[in-house]
Protein backbone atom coordinates (compact mmCIF):
# COMPACT_ATOMS: atom_id res chain seq x y z
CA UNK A 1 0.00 0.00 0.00
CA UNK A 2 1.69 3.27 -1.12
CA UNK A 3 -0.96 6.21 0.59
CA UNK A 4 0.48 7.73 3.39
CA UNK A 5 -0.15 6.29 7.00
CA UNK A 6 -1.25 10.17 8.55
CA UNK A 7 -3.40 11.21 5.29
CA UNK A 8 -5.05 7.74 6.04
CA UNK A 9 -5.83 8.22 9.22
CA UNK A 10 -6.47 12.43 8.84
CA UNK A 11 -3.66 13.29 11.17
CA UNK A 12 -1.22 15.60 10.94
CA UNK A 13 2.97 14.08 11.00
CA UNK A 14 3.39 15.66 14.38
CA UNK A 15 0.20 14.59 16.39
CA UNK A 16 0.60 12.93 19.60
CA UNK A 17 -0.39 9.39 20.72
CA UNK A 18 -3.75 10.25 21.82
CA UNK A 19 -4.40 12.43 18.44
CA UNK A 20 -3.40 9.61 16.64
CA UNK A 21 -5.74 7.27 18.52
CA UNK A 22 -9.02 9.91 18.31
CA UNK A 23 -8.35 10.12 14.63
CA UNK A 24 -8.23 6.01 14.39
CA UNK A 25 -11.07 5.85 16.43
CA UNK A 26 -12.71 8.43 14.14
CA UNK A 27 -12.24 6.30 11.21
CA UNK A 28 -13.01 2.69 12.75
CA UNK A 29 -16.43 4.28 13.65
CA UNK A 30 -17.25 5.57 10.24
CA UNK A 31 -15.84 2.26 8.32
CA UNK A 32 -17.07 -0.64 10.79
CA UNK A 33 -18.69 -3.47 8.97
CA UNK A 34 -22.03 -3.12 11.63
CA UNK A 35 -22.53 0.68 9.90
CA UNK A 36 -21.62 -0.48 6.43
CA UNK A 37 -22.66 -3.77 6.01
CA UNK A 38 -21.30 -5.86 2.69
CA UNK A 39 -19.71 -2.28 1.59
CA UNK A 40 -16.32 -3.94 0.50
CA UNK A 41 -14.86 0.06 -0.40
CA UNK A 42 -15.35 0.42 3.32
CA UNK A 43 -13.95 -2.94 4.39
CA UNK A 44 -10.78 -1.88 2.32
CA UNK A 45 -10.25 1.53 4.23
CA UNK A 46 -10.99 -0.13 7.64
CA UNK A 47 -8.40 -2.55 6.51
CA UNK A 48 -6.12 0.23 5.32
CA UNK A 49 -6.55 2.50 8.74
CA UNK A 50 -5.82 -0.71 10.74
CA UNK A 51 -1.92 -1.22 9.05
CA UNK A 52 -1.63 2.70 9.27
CA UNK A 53 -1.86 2.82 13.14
CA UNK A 54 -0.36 -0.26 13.98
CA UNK A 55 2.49 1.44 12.42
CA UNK A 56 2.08 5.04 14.04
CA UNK A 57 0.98 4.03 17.60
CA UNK A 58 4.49 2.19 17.82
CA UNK A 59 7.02 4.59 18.71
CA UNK A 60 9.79 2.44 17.14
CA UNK A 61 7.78 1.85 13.98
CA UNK A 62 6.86 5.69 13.63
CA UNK A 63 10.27 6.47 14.14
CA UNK A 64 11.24 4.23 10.96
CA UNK A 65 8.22 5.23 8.84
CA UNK A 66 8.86 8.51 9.48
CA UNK A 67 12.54 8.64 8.50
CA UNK A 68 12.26 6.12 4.92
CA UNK A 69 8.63 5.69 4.36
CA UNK A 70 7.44 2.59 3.35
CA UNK A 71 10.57 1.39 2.63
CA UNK A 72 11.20 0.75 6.61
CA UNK A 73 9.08 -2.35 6.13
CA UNK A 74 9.96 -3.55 2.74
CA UNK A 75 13.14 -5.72 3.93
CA UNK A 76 13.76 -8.92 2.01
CA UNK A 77 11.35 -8.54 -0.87
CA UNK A 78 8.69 -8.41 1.74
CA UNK A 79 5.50 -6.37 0.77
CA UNK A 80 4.15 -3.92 3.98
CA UNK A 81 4.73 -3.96 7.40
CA UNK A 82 3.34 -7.76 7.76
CA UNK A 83 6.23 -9.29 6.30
CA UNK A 84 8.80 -7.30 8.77
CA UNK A 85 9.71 -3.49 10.55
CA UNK A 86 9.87 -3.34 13.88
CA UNK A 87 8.19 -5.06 16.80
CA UNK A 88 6.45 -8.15 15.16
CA UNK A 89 2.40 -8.60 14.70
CA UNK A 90 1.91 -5.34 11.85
CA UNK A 91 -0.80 -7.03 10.75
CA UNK A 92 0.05 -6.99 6.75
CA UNK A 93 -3.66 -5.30 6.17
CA UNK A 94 -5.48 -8.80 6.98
CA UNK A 95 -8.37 -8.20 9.53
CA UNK A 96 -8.76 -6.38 11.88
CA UNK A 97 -5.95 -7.06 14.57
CA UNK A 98 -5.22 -2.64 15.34
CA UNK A 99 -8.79 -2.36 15.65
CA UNK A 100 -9.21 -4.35 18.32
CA UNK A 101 -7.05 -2.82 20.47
CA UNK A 102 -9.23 0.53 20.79
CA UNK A 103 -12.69 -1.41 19.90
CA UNK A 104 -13.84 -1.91 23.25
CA UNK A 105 -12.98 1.66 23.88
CA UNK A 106 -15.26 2.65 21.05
CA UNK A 107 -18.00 0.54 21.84
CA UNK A 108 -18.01 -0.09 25.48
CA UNK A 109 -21.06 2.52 26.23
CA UNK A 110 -22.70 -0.93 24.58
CA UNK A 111 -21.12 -3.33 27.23
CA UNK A 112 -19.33 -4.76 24.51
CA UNK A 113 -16.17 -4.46 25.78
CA UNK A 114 -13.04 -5.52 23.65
CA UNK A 115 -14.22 -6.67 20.66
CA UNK A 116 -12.36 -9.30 17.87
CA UNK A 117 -9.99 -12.63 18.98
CA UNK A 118 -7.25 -10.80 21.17
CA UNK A 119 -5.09 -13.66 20.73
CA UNK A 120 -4.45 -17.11 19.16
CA UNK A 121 -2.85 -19.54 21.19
CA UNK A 122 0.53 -18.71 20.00
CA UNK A 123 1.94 -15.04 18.97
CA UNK A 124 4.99 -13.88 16.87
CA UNK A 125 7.87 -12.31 18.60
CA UNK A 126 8.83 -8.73 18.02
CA UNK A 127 11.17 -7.59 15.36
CA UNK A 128 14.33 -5.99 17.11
CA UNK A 129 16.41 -3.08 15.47
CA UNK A 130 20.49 -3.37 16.48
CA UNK A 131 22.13 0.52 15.07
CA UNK A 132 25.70 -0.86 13.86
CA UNK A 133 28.57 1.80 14.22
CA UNK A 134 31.22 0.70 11.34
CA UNK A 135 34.13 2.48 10.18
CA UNK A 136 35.16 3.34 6.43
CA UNK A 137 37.41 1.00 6.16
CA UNK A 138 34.68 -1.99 7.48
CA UNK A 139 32.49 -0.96 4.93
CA UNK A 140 35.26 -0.72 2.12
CA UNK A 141 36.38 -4.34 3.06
CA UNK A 142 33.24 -5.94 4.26
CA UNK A 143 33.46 -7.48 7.84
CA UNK A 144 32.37 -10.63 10.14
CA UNK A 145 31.26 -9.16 13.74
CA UNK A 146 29.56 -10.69 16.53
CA UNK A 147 26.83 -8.66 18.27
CA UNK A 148 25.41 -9.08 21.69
CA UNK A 149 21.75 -8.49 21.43
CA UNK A 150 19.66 -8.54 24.18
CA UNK A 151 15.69 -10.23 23.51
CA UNK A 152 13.64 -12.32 24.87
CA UNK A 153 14.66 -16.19 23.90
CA UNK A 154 12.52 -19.70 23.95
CA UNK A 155 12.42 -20.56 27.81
CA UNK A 156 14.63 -23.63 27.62
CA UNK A 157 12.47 -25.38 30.78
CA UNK A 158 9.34 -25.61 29.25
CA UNK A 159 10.47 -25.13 25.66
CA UNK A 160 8.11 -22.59 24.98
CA UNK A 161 4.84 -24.21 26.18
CA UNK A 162 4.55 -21.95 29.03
CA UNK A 163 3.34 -24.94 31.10
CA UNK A 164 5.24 -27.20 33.71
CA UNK A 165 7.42 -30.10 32.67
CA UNK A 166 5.24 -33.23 32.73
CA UNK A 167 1.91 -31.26 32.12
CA UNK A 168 0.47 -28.91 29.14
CA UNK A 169 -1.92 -26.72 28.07
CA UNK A 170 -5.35 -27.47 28.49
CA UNK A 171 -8.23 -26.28 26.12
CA UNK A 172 -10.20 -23.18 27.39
CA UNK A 173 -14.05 -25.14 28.78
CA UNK A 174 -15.56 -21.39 28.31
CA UNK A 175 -14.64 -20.80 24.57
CA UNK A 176 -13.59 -24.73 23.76
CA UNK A 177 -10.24 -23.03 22.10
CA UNK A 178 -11.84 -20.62 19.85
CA UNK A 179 -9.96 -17.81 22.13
CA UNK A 180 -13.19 -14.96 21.64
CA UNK A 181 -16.64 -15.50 22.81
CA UNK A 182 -19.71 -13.72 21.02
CA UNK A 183 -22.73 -11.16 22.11
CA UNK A 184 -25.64 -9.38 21.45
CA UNK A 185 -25.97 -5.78 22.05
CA UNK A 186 -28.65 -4.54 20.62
CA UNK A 187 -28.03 -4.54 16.71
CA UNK A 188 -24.21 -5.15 17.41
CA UNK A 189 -23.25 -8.55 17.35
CA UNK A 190 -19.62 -8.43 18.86
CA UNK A 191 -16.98 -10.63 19.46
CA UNK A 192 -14.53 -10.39 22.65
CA UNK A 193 -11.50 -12.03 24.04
CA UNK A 194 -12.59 -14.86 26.43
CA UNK A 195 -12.60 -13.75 29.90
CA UNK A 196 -11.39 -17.12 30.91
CA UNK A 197 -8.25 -17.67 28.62
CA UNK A 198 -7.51 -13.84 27.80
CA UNK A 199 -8.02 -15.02 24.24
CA UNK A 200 -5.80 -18.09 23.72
CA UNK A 201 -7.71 -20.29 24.03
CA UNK A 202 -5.89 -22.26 26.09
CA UNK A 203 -5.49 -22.55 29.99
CA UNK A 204 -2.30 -23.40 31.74
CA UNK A 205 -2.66 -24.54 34.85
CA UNK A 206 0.86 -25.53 36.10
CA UNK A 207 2.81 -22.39 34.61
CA UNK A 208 6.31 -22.98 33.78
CA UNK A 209 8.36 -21.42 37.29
CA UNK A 210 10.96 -20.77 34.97
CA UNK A 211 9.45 -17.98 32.43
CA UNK A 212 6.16 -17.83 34.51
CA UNK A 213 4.41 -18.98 31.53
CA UNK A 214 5.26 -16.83 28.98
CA UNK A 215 7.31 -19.27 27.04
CA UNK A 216 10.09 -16.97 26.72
CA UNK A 217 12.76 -15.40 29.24
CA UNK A 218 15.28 -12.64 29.01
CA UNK A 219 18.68 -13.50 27.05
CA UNK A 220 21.34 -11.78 25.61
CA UNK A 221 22.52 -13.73 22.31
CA UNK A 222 25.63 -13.96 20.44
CA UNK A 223 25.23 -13.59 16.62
CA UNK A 224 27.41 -13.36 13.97
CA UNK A 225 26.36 -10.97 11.30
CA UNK A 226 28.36 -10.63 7.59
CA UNK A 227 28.66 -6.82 6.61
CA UNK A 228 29.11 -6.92 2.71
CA UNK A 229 31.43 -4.85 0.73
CA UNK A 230 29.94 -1.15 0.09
CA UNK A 231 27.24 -0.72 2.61
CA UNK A 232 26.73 2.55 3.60
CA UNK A 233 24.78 4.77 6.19
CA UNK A 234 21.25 3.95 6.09
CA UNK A 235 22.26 0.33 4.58
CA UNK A 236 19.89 -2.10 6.66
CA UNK A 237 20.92 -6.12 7.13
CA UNK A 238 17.41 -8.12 7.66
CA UNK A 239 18.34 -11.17 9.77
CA UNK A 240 15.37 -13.64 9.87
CA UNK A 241 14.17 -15.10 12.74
CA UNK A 242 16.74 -13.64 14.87
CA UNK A 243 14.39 -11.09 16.80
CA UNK A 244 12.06 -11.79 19.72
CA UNK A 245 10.86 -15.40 20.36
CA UNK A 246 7.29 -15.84 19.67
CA UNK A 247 4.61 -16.37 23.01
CA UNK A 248 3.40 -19.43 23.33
CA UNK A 249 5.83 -21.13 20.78
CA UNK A 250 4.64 -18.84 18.33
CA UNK A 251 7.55 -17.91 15.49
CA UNK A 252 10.46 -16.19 16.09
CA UNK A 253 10.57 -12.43 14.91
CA UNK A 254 13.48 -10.80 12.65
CA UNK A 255 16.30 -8.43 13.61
CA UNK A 256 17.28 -5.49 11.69
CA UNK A 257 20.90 -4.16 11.89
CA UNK A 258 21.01 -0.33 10.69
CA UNK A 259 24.33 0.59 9.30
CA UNK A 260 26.23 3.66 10.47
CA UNK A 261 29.33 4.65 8.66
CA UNK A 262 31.70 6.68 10.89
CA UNK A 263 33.16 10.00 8.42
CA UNK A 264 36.60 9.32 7.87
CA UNK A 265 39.63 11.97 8.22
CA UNK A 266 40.60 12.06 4.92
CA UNK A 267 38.04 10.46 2.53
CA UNK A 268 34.96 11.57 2.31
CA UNK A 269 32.40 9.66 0.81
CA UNK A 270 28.95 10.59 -1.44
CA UNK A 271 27.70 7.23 -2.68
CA UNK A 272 30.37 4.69 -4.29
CA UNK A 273 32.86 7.68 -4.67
CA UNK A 274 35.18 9.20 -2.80
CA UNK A 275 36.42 12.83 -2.65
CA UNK A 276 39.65 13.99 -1.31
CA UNK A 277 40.59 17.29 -0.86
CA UNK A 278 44.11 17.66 -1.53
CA UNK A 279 45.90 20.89 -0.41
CA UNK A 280 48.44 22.27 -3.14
CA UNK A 281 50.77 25.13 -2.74
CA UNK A 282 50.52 28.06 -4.90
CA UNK A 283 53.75 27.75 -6.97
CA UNK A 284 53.64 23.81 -7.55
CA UNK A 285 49.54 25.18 -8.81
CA UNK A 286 51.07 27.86 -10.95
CA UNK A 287 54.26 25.29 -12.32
CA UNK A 288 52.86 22.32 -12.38
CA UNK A 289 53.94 18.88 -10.39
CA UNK A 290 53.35 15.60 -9.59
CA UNK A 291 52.13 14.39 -6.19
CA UNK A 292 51.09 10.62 -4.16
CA UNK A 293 48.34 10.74 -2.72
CA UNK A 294 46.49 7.91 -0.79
CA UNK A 295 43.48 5.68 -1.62
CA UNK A 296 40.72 3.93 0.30
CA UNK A 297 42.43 0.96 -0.41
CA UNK A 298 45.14 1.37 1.51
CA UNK A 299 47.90 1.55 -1.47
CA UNK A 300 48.97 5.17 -3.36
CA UNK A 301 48.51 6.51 -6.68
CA UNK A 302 50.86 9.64 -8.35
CA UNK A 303 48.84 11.69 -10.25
CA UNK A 304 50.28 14.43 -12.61
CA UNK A 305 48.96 18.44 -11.80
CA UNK A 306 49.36 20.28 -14.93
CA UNK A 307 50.33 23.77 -14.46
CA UNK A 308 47.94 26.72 -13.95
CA UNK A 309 45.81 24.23 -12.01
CA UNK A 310 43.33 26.36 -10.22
CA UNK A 311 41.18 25.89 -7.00
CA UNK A 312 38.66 23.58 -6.39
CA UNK A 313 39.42 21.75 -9.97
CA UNK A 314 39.08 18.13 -9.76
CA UNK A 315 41.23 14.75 -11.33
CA UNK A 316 39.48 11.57 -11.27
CA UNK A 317 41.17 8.13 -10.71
CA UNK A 318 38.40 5.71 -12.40
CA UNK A 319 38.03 2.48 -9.97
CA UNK A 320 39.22 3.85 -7.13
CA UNK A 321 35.93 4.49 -5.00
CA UNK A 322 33.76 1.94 -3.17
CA UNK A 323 32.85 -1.46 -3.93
CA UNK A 324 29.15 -0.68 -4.81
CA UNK A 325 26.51 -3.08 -2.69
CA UNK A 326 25.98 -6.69 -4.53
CA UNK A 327 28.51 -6.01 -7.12
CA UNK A 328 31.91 -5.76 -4.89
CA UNK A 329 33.90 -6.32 -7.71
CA UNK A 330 32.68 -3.05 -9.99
CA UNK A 331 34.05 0.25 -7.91
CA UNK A 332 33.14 3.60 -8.09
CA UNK A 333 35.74 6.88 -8.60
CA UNK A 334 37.95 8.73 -6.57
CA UNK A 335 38.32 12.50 -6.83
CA UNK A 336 41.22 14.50 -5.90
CA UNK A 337 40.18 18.35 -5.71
CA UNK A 338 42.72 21.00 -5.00
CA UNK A 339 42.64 23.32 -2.14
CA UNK A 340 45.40 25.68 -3.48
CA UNK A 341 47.24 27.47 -0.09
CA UNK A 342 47.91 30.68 -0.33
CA UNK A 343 50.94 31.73 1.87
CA UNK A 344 50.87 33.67 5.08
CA UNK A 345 52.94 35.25 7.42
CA UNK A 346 54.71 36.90 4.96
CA UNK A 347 58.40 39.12 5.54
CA UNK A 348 58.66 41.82 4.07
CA UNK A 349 61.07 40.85 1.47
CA UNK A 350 58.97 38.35 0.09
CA UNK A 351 55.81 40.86 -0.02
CA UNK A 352 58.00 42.81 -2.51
CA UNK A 353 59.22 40.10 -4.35
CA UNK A 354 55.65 39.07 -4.81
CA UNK A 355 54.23 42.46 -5.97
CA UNK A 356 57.24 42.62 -8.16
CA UNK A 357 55.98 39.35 -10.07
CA UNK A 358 52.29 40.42 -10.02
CA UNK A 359 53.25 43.83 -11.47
CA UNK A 360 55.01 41.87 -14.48
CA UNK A 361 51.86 39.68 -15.42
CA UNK A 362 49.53 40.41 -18.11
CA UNK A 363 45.59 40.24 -16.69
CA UNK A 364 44.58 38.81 -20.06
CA UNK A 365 47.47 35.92 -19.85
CA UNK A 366 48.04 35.36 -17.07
CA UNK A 367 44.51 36.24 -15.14
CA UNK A 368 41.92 35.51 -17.66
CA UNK A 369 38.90 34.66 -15.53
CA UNK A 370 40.29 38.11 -13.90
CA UNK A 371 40.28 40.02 -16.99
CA UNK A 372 36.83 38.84 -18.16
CA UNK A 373 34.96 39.58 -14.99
CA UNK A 374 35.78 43.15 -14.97
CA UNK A 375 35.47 43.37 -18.58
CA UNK A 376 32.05 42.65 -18.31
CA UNK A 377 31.28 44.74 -15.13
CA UNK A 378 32.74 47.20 -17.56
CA UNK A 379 29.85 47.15 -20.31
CA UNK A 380 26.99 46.49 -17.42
CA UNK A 381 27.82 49.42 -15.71
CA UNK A 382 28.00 51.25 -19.34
């Protein structure tokens, strides 16, 4: 879905969590199926409000969707937030799964309390976001680092049952597993969690002491992440099924590692090139030379200055950038521009000597760019 998460939901980018939620709640009022009844046009935008704030009432999600769109969530060839992003359970646009969350809020003047299944008898885990630091040389060479990442692993006890070793889960005798009990209010049929299972459908009577019947506890893992050759700032690694364990042995969610490329002393970097500003003084500009200067490689390349080389002009090397991303072996350009130094702290003897050799130039030789720019104030001013 390409619209835009606030237009969707008739907020403004800077509202605050409770704008956010009156607007939703605004829009799940005039969409719901019970006011629009086989209207699939209003179906759709109930279904499209529902991905929008399950994006925006997530701080970490927000955060991502407001900094790269809906590219945050497009990871791995995956198509909207319910194939990735950040903190597991977006939804991908099928049912209704935000709306619950503020439906018994909407309707609970009715006694309908939360409406929709709250829960399944298993849940997927979050997504997790790690912000790598890397330097210019990691990124130029590619790199094998291990990360400690805190999350929240399968409980090794009960192996993410939840339940005691040596008993299990039992079905819920209220909802017989279903996880939502039904009601009449009115003309509102609504569905709700069951108040005897919270909505899983399940009851465990001998929780696990270990994880207290979650299924999961707190860990910090080890993993070993590859960096490829040419990532740069903003580059993001998608490592499935390395996020958040799922609850009740539900799957495992993804973690996202955002590259940050530390600015080098020298180099500096814009895409698969790289720029180098190389400081030349004035008589080696005016004469000519040849200087070494260093690449991102690590080795040195001479490159010849021609004379009357003037500021800011720039020599390529071709192949001397980057490796660009998925293609390490094709490399991008490096750029040498000159930063000519002009001298200072001059004696007095070389002030003269200098105003002796500017008095012997010709302006139309020797300072062209000179000559013409005052030749031309010349006739404007005429």
């Amino acid at each position: 879905m390409s619209k835009d998460y606030y237009d969707i939901l008739g907020a403004s980018k800077g509202a605050t969590d409770a704008e956010l939620k009156k607007a939703y709640r605004k829009v799940a009022m005039k969409f719901h199926p019970d006011r629009n009844p086989d209207d699939k046009q209003a179906e759709q935008k109930l279904k499209e409000a529902n991905q929008a704030y399950d994006v925006l009432k997530d701080s970490q999600k927000r955060a991502a969707y407001d900094r790269m769109g809906h590219d945050a969530f497009s990871a791995g060839g995956s198509n909207g937030p319910g194939a990735g992003g950040f903190g597991g359970g977006f939804g991908g646009g099928q049912g209704f799964g935000g709306f619950e969350d503020i439906f018994g809020d909407i309707f609970s003047q009715f006694g309908g309390g939360a409406a929709g299944p709250r829960g399944t008898q298993s849940q997927r885990g979050s997504d997790l976001r790690y912000n790598l630091n890397i330097s210019l040389n990691d990124a130029f060479n590619g790199k094998k680092i291990k990360l400690k990442v805190p999350t929240l692993d399968e409980c090794d006890e009960c192996l993410g049952s939840g339940a005691e070793k040596g008993s299990k889960a039992e079905t819920c005798p209220t909802c017989h597993g279903a996880g939502q009990v039904r009601m009449q209010q009115g003309f509102f049929s609504l569905s709700q969690a069951c108040p005897t299972c919270d909505g899983n459908g399940k009851i465990i009577k001998n929780p696990c002491r270990k994880c207290s019947g979650q299924g999961r506890v707190e860990k910090t893992k080890t993993i070993e992440v590859s960096i490829p050759k040419g990532v740069e700032t903003g580059s993001r690694i998608r490592l499935a099924g390395e996020g958040e364990a799922g609850l009740k042995g539900g799957p495992t969610g993804d973690l996202y590692i955002f590259i940050q490329v530390a600015e080098h002393d020298i180099f500096h970097r814009e895409s698969e090139n790289i720029y180098i500003e190389y400081p030349l003084n004035m008589v080696d500009a005016a004469l000519g030379t040849e200087i070494e200067v260093p690449t991102v490689d690590g080795s040195k390349a001479k490159l010849k200055i021609p004379e009357g080389t003037q500021y800011g002009q720039k020599f390529r090397l071709r192949s001397k950038g980057m490796p660009v991303l998925n293609a390490a072996s094709v490399r991008g350009d490096m750029y040498i521009v000159m930063n000519i130094e002009i001298p200072t702290k001059l004696s007095d003897s070389q002030k003269d000597t200098l105003k002796e050799f500017y008095s012997s130039c010709d302006d139309k030789k020797n300072s062209p760019k000179k000559s013409s720019f005052f030749d031309k104030m010349k006739d404007m001013l005429s």
